[in-house]
C-alpha atoms as a PDB file:
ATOM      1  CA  UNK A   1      24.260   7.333 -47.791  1.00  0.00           C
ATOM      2  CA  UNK A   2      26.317   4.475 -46.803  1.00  0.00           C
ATOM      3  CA  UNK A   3      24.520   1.512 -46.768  1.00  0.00           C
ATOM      4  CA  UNK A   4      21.349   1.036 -44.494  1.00  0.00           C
ATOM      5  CA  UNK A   5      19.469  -1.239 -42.978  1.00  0.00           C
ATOM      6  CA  UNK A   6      17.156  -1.728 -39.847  1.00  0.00           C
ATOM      7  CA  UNK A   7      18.696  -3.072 -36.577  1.00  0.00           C
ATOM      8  CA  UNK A   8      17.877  -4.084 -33.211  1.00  0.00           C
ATOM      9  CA  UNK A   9      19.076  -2.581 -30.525  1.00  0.00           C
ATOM     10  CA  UNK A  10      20.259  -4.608 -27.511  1.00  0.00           C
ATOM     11  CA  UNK A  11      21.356  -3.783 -24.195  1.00  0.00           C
ATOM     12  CA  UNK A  12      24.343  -5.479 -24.980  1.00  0.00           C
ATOM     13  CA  UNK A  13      25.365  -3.691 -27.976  1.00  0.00           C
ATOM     14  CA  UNK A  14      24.600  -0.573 -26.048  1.00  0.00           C
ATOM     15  CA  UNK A  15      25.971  -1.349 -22.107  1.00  0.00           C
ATOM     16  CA  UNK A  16      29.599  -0.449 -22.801  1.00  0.00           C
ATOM     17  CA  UNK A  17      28.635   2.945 -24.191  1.00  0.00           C
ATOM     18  CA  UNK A  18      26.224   3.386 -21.615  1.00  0.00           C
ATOM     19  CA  UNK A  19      28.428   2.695 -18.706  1.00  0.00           C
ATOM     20  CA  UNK A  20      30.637   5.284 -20.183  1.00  0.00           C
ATOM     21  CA  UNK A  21      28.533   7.987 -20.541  1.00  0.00           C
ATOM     22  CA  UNK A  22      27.351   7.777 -16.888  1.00  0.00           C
ATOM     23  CA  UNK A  23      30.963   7.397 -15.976  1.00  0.00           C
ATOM     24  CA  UNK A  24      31.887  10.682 -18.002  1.00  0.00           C
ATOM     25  CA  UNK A  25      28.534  12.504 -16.784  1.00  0.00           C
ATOM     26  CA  UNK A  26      29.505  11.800 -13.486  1.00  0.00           C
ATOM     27  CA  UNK A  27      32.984  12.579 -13.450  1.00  0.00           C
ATOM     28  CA  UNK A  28      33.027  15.848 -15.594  1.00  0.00           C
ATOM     29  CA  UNK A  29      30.874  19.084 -16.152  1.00  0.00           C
ATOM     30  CA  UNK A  30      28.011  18.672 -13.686  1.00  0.00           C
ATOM     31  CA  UNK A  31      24.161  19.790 -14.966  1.00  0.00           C
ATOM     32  CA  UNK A  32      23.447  23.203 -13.788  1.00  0.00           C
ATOM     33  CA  UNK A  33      21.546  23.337 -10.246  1.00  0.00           C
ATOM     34  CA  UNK A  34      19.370  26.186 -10.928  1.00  0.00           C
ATOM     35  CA  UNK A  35      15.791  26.226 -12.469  1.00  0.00           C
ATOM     36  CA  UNK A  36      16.243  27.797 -16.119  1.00  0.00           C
ATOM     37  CA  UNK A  37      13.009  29.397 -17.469  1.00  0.00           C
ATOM     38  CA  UNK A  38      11.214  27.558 -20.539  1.00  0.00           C
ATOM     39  CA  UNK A  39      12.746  29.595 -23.813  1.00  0.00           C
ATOM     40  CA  UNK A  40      10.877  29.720 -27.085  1.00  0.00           C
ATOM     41  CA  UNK A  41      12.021  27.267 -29.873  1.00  0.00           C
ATOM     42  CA  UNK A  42      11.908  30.546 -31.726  1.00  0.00           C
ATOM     43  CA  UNK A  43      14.404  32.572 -29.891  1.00  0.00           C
ATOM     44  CA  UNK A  44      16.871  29.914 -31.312  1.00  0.00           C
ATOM     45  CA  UNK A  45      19.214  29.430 -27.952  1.00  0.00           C
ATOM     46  CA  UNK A  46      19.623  26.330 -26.193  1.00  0.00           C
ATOM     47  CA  UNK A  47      16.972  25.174 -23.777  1.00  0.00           C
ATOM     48  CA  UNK A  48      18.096  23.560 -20.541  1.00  0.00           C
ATOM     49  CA  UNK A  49      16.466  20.158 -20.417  1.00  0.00           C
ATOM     50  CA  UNK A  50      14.884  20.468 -16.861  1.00  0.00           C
ATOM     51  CA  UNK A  51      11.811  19.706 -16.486  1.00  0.00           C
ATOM     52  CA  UNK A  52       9.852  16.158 -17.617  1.00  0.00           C
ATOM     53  CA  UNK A  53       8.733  16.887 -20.744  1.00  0.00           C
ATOM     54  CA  UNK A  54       8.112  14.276 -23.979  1.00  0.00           C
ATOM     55  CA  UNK A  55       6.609  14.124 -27.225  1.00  0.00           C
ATOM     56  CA  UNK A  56       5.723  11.759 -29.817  1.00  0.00           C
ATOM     57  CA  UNK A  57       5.298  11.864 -33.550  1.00  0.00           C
ATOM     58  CA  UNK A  58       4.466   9.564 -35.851  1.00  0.00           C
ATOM     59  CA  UNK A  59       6.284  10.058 -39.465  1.00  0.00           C
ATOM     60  CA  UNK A  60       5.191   8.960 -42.948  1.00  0.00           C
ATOM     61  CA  UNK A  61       7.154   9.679 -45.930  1.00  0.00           C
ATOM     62  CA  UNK A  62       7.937   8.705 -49.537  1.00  0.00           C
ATOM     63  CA  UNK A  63      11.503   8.265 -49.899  1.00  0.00           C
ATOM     64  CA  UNK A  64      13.629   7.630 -53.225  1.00  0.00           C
ATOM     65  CA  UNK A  65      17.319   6.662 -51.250  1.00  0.00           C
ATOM     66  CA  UNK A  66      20.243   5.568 -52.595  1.00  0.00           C
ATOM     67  CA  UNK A  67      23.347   3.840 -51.652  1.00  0.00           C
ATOM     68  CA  UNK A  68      27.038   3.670 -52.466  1.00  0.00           C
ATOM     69  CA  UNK A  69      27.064  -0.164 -52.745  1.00  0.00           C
ATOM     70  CA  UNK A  70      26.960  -0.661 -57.254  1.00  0.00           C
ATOM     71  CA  UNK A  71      23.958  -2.214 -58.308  1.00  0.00           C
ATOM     72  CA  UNK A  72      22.008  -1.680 -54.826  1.00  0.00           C
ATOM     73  CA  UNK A  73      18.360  -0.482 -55.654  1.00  0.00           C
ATOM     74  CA  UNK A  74      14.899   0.302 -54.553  1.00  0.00           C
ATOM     75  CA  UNK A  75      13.251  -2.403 -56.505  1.00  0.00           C
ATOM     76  CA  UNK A  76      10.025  -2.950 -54.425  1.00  0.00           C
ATOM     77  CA  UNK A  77       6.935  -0.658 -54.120  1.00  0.00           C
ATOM     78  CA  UNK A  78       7.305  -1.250 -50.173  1.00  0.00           C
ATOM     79  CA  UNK A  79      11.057   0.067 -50.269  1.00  0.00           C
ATOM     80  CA  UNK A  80      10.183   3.771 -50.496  1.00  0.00           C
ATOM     81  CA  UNK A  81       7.436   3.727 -47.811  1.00  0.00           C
ATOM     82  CA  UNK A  82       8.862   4.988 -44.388  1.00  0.00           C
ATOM     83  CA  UNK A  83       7.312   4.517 -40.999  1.00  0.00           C
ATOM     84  CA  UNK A  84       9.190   6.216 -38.155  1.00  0.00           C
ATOM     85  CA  UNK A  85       8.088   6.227 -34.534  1.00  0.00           C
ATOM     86  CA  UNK A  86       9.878   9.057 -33.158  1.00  0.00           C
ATOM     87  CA  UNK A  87       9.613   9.545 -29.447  1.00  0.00           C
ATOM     88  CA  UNK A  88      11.854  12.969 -28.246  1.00  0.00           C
ATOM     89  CA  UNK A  89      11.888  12.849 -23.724  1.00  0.00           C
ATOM     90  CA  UNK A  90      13.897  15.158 -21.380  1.00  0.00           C
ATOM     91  CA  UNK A  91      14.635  15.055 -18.288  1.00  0.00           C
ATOM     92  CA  UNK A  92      17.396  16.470 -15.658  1.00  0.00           C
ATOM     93  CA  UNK A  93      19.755  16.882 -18.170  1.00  0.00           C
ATOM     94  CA  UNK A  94      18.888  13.511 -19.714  1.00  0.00           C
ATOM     95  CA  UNK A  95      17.258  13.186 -23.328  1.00  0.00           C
ATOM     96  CA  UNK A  96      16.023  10.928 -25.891  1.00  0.00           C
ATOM     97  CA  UNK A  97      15.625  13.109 -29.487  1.00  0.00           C
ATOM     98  CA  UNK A  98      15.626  12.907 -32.846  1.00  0.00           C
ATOM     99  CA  UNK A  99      16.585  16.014 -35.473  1.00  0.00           C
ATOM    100  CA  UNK A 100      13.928  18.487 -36.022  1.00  0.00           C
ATOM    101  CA  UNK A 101      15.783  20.582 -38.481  1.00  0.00           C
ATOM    102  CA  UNK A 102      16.893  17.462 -40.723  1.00  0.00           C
ATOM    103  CA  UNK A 103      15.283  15.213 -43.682  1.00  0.00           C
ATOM    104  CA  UNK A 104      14.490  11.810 -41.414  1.00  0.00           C
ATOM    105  CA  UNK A 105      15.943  10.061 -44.938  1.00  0.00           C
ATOM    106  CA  UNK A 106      18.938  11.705 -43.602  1.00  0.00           C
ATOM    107  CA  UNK A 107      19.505  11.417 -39.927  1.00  0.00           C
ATOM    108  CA  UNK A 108      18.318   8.022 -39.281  1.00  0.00           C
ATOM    109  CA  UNK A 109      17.662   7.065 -35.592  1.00  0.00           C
ATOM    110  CA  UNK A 110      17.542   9.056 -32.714  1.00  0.00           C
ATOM    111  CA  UNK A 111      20.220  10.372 -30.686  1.00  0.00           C
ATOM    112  CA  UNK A 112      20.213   9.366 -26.530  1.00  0.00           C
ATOM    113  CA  UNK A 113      22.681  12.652 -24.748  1.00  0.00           C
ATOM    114  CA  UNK A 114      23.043  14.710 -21.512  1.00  0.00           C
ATOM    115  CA  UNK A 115      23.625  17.899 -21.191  1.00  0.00           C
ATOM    116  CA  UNK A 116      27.129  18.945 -19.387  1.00  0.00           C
ATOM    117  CA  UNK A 117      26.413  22.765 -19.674  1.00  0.00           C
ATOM    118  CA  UNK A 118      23.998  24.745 -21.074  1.00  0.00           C
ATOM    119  CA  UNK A 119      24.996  28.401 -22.043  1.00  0.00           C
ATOM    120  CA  UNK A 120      23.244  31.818 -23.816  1.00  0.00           C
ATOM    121  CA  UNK A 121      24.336  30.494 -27.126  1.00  0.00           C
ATOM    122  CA  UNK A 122      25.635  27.117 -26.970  1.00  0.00           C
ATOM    123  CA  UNK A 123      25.611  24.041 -25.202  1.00  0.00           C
ATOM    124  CA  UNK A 124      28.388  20.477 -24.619  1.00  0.00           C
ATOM    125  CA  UNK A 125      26.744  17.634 -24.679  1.00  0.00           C
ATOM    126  CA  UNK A 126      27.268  13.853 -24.601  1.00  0.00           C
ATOM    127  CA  UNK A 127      25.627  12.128 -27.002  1.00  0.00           C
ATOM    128  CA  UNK A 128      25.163   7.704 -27.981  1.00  0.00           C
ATOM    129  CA  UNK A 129      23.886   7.483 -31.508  1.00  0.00           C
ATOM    130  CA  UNK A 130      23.701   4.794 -34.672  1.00  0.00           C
ATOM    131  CA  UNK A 131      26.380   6.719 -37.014  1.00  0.00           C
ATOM    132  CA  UNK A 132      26.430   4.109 -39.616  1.00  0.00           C
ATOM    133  CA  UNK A 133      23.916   1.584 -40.469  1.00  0.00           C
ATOM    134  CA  UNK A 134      24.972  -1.960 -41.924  1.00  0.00           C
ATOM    135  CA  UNK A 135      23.997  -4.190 -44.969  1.00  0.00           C
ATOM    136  CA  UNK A 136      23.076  -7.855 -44.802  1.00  0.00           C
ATOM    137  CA  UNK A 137      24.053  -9.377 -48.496  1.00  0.00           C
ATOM    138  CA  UNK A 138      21.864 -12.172 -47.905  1.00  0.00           C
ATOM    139  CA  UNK A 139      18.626 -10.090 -47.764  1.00  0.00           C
ATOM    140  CA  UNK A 140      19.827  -8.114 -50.698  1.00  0.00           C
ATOM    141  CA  UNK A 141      20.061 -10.979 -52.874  1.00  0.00           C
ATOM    142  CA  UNK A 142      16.932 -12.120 -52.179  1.00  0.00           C
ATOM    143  CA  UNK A 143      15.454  -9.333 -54.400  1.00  0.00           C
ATOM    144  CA  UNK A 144      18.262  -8.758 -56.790  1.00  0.00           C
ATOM    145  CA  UNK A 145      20.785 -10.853 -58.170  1.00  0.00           C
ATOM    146  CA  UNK A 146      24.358  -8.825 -57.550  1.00  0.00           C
ATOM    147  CA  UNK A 147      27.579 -11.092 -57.948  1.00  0.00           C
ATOM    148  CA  UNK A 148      29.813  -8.774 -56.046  1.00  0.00           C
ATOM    149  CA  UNK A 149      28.157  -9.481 -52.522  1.00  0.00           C
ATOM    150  CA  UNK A 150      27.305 -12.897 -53.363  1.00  0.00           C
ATOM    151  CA  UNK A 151      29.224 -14.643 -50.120  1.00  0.00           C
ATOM    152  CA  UNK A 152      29.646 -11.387 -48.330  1.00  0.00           C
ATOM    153  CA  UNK A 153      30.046 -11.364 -44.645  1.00  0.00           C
ATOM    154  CA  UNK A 154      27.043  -9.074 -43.018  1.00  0.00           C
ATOM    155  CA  UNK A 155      28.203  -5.799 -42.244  1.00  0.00           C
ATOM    156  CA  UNK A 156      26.697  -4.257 -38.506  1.00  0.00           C
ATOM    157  CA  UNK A 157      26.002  -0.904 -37.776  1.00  0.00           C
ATOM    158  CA  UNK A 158      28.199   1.570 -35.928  1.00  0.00           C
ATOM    159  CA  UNK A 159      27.406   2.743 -32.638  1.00  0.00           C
ATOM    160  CA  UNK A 160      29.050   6.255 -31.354  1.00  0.00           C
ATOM    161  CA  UNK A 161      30.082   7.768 -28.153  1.00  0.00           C
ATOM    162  CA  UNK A 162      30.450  11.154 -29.000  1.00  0.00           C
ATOM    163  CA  UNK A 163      30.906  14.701 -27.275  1.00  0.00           C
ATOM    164  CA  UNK A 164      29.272  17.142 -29.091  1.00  0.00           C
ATOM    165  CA  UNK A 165      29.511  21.153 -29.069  1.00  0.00           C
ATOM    166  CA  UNK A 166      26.498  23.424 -30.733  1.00  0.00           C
ATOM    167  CA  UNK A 167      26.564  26.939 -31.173  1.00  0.00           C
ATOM    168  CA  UNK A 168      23.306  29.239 -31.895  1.00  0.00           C
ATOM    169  CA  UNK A 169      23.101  32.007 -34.139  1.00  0.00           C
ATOM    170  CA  UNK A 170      20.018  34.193 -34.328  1.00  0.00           C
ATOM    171  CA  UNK A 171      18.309  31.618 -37.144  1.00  0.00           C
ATOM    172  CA  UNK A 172      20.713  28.804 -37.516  1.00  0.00           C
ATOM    173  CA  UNK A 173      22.484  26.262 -35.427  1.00  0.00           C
ATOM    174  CA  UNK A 174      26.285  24.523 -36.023  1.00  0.00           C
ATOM    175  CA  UNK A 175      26.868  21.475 -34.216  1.00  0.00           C
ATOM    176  CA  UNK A 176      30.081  18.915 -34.363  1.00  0.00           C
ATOM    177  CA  UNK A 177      30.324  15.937 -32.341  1.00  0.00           C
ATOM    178  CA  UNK A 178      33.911  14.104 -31.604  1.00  0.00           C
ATOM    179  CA  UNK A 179      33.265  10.409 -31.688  1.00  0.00           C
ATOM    180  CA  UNK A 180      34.971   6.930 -30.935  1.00  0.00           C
ATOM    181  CA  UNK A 181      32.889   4.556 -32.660  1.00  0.00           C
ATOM    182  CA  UNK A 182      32.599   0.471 -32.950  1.00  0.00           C
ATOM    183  CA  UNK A 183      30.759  -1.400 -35.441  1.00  0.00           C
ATOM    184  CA  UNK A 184      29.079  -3.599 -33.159  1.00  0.00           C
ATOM    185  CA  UNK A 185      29.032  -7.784 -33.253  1.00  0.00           C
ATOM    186  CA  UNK A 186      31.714  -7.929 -35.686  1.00  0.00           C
ATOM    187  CA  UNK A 187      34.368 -10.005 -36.033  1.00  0.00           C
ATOM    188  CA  UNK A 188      37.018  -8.194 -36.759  1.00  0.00           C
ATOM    189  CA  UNK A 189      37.338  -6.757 -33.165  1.00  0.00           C
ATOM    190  CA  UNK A 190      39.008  -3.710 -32.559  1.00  0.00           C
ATOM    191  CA  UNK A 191      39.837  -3.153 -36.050  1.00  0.00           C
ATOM    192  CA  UNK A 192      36.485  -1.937 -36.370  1.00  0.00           C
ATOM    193  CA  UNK A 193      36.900   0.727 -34.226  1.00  0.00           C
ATOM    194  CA  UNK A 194      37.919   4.293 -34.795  1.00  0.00           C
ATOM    195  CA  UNK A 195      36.987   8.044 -34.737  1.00  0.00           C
ATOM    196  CA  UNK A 196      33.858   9.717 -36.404  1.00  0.00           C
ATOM    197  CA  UNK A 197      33.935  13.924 -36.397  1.00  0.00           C
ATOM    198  CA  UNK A 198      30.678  15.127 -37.714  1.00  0.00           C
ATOM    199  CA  UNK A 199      29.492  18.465 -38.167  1.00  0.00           C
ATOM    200  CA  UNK A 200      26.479  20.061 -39.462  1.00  0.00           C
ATOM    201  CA  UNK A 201      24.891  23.587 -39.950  1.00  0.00           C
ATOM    202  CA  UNK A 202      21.408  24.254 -40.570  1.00  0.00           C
ATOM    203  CA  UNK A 203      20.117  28.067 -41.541  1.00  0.00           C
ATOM    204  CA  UNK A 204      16.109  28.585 -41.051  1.00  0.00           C
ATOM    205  CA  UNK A 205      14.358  30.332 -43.244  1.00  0.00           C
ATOM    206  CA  UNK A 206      10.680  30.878 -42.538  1.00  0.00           C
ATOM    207  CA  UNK A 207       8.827  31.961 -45.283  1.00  0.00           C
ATOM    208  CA  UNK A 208       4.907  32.726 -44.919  1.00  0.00           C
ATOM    209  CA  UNK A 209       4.271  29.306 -43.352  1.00  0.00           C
ATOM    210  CA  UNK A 210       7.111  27.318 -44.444  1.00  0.00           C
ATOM    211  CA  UNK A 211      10.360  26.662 -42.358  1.00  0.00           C
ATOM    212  CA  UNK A 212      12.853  26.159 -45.088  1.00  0.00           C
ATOM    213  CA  UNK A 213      16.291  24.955 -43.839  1.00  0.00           C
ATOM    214  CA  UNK A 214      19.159  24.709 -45.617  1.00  0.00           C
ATOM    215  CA  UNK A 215      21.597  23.173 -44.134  1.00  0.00           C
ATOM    216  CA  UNK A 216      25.297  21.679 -45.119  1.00  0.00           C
ATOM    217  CA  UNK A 217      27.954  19.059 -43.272  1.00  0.00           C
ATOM    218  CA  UNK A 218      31.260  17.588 -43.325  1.00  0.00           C
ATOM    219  CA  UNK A 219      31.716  14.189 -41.675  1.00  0.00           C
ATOM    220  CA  UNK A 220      35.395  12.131 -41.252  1.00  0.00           C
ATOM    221  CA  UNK A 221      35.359   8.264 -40.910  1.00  0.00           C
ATOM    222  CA  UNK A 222      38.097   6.627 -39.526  1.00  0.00           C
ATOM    223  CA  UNK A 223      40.086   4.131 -41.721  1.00  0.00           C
ATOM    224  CA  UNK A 224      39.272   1.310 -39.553  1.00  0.00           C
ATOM    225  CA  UNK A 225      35.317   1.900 -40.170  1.00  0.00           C
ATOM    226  CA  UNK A 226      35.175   2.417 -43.517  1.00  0.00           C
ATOM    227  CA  UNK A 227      37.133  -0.758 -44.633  1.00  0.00           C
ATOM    228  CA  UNK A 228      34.851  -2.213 -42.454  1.00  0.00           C
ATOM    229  CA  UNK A 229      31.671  -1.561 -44.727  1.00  0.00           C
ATOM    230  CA  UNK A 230      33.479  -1.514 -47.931  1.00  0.00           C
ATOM    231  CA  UNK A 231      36.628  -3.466 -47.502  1.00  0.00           C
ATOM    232  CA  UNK A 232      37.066  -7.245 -48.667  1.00  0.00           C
ATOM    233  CA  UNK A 233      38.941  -9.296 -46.395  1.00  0.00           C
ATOM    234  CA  UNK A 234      40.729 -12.828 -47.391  1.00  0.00           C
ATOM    235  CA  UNK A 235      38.069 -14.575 -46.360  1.00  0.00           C
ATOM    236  CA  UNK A 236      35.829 -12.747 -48.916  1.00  0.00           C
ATOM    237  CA  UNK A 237      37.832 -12.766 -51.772  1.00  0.00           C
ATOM    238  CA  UNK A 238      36.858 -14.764 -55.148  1.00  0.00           C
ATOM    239  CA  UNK A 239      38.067 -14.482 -59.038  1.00  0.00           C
ATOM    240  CA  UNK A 240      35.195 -10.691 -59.105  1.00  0.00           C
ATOM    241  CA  UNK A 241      35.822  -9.712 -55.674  1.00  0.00           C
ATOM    242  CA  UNK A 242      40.180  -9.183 -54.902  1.00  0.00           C
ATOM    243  CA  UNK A 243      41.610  -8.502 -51.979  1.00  0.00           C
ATOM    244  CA  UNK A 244      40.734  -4.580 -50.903  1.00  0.00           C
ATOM    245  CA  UNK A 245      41.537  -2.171 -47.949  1.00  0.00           C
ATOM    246  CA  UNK A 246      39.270   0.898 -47.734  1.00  0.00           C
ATOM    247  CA  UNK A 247      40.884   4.328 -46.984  1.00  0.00           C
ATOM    248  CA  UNK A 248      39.716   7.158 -44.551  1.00  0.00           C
ATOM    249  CA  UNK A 249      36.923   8.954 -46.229  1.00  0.00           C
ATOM    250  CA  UNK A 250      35.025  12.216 -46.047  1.00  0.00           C
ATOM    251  CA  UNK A 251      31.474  12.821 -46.716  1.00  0.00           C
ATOM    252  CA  UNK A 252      30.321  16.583 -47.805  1.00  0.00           C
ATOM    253  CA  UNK A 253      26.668  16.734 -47.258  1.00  0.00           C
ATOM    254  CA  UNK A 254      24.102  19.916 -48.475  1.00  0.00           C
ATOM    255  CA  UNK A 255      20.399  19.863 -48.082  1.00  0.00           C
ATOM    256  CA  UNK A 256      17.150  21.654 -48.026  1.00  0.00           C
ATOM    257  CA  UNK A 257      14.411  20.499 -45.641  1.00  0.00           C
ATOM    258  CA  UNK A 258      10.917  22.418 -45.345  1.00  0.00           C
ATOM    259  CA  UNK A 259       7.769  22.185 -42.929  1.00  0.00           C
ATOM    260  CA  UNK A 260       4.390  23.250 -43.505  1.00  0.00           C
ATOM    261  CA  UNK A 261       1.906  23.160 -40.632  1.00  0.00           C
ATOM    262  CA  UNK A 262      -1.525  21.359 -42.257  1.00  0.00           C
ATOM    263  CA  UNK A 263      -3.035  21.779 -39.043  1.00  0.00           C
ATOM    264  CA  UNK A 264      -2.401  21.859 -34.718  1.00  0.00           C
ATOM    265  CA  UNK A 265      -1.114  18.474 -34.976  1.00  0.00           C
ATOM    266  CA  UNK A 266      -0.320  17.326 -38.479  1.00  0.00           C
ATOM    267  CA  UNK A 267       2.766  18.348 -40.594  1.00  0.00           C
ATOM    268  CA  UNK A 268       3.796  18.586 -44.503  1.00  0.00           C
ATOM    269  CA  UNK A 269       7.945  18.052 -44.998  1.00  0.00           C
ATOM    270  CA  UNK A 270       9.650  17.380 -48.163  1.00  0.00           C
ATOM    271  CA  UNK A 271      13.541  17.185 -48.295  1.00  0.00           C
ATOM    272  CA  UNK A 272      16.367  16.650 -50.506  1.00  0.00           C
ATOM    273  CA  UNK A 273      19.914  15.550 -49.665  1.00  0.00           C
ATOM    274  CA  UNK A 274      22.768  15.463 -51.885  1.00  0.00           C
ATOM    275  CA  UNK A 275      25.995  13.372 -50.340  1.00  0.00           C
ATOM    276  CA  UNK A 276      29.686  13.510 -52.053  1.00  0.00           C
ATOM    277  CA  UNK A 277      31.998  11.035 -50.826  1.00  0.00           C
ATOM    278  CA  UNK A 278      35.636  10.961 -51.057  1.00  0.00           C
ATOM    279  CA  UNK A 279      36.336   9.237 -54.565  1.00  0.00           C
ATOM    280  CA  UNK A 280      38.314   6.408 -53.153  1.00  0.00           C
ATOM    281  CA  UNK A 281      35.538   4.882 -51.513  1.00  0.00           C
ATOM    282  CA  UNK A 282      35.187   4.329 -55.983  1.00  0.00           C
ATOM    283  CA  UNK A 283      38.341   1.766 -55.707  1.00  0.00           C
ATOM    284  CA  UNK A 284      36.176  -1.121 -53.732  1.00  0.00           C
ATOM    285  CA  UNK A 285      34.849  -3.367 -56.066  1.00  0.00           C
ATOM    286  CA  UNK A 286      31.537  -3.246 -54.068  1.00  0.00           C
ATOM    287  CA  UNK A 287      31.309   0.874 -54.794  1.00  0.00           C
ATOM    288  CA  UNK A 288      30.819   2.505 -58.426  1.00  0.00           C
ATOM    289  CA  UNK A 289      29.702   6.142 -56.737  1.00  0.00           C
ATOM    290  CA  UNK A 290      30.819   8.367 -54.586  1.00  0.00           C
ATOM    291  CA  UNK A 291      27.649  11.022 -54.876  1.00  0.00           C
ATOM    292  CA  UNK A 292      24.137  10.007 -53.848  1.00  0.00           C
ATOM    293  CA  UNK A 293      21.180  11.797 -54.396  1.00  0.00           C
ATOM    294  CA  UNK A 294      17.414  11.469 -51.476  1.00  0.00           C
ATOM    295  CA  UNK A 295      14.308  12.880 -51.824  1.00  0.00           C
ATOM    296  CA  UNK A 296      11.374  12.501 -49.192  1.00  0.00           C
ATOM    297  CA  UNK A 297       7.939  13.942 -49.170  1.00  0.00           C
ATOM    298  CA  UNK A 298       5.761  13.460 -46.324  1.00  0.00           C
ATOM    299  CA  UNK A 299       3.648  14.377 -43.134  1.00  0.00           C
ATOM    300  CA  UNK A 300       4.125  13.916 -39.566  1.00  0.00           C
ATOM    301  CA  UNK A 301       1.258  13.523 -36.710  1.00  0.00           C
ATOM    302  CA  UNK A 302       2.288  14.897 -33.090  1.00  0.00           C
ATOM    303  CA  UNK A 303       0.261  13.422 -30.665  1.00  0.00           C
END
């Protein structure tokens, strides 16, 4: 993946998005008036987001993750423990979710959206979401000693404002969301800003008590985004480190996720996610691969 790291989200780094969305909610497709019946996750067709409803699961996995930036390793017994919090809430239209179908190694945070229409088999949506995650050099030097990002700016993450169309089959779901997309408390202003299309199918397979999905994307970052993460600027440059500016890049994705129910409220998953880059992303001298390989094995709690 490109590279990762936890942030905090502010209302400020999230207000202008915000402000948008109700703008565009308010000023577009309006949510559907009438009451629409409660549909079974296993009829596979989009579920109007009426009613209050909520759920929370707690997520604990195992994950060996890599990252495009050379050198950059798990070198800690900590680094491949995850602890996720994930909170999914709907209401009028409104939601708060994270990807049921998708390795968490893989889709990160969770995505905040309304619903602008809600059809038989497929739905618009508007959707905020973390699409990249940054890097802080100074934290990753603390536990390994990489020239190449010694004196490195920090790189933020990239928030997303994105309108996103998903279409249901009879066991599988395709989804692509249209983005403009800022890296956020930068300092490189609006050259940090550009367009993210990302789109994703995932095919479910049950098998005696497994849900097995396989599942394959294709995501395009904007120039402007990816020199961003991977560019070096003239402030940054040093005898190791030249002057570089990053390319528009594509990321093929293909992965197999699978759920096992242990019991009414507790969950075995175990995913693996294979990621191929463009090979240009290979010509910054912070980058020696353009395919990464994740595994994750763990269990989830509802409550």
């Amino acid at each position: 993946m490109l590279p990762q790291k936890l942030n905090h989200f502010t209302l400020k780094h999230l207000l202008p998005y915000l402000v948008f969305a109700f703008y565009f909610t308010a000023t577009s497709i309006s949510y559907a008036e009438e009451k629409v019946e409660y549909i079974a996750s296993s009829s596979n067709a989009p579920i109007a987001k009426d009613a209050f409803e909520w759920q929370f699961i707690a997520d604990l996995s195992l994950a060996k993750t890599s990252m495009i930036l050379a050198d950059v390793e798990q070198t800690q017994p900590w680094d491949y423990f995850q602890l996720g919090l994930l909170l999914d809430i709907s209401y009028k239209g409104f939601f708060l979710q994270t990807n049921s179908r998708r390795s968490s190694i893989a889709i990160g945070g969770g995505e905040l959206g309304y619903q602008l229409t809600v059809q038989d088999n497929w739905q618009l949506d508007v959707i905020l979401k973390a699409y990249l995650y940054g890097y802080d050099p100074v934290e990753i030097l603390k536990e390994q000693d990489i020239p190449q990002l010694s004196g490195l700016d920090e790189r933020e993450f990239t928030g997303g404002l994105a309108l996103r169309y998903s279409y249901f089959f009879d066991h599988a779901i395709f989804y692509i969301d249209i983005a403009t997309a800022r890296a956020l408390d930068n300092d490189q202003s609006d050259n940090a800003t550009g367009m993210i299309i990302d789109s994703f199918y995932s095919h479910l397979i049950p098998y005696r008590n497994w849900d097995i999905y396989l599942g394959a994307g294709l995501t395009y970052y904007d120039q402007a985004l990816i020199d961003y993460y991977i560019g070096i600027n003239a402030d940054e440059v040093t005898n190791n480190r030249p002057l570089y500016n990053a390319d528009s890049s594509f990321r093929a994705q293909f992965e197999i996720y699978a759920q096992y129910p242990l019991s009414a409220s507790w969950s075995f998953n175990v995913g693996i996610t294979q990621s191929f880059y463009s090979n240009n992303i290979k010509q910054s001298p912070l980058v020696d691969k353009n395919k990464l390989t994740d595994l994750m094995i763990g269990v989830h709690y509802v409550f």
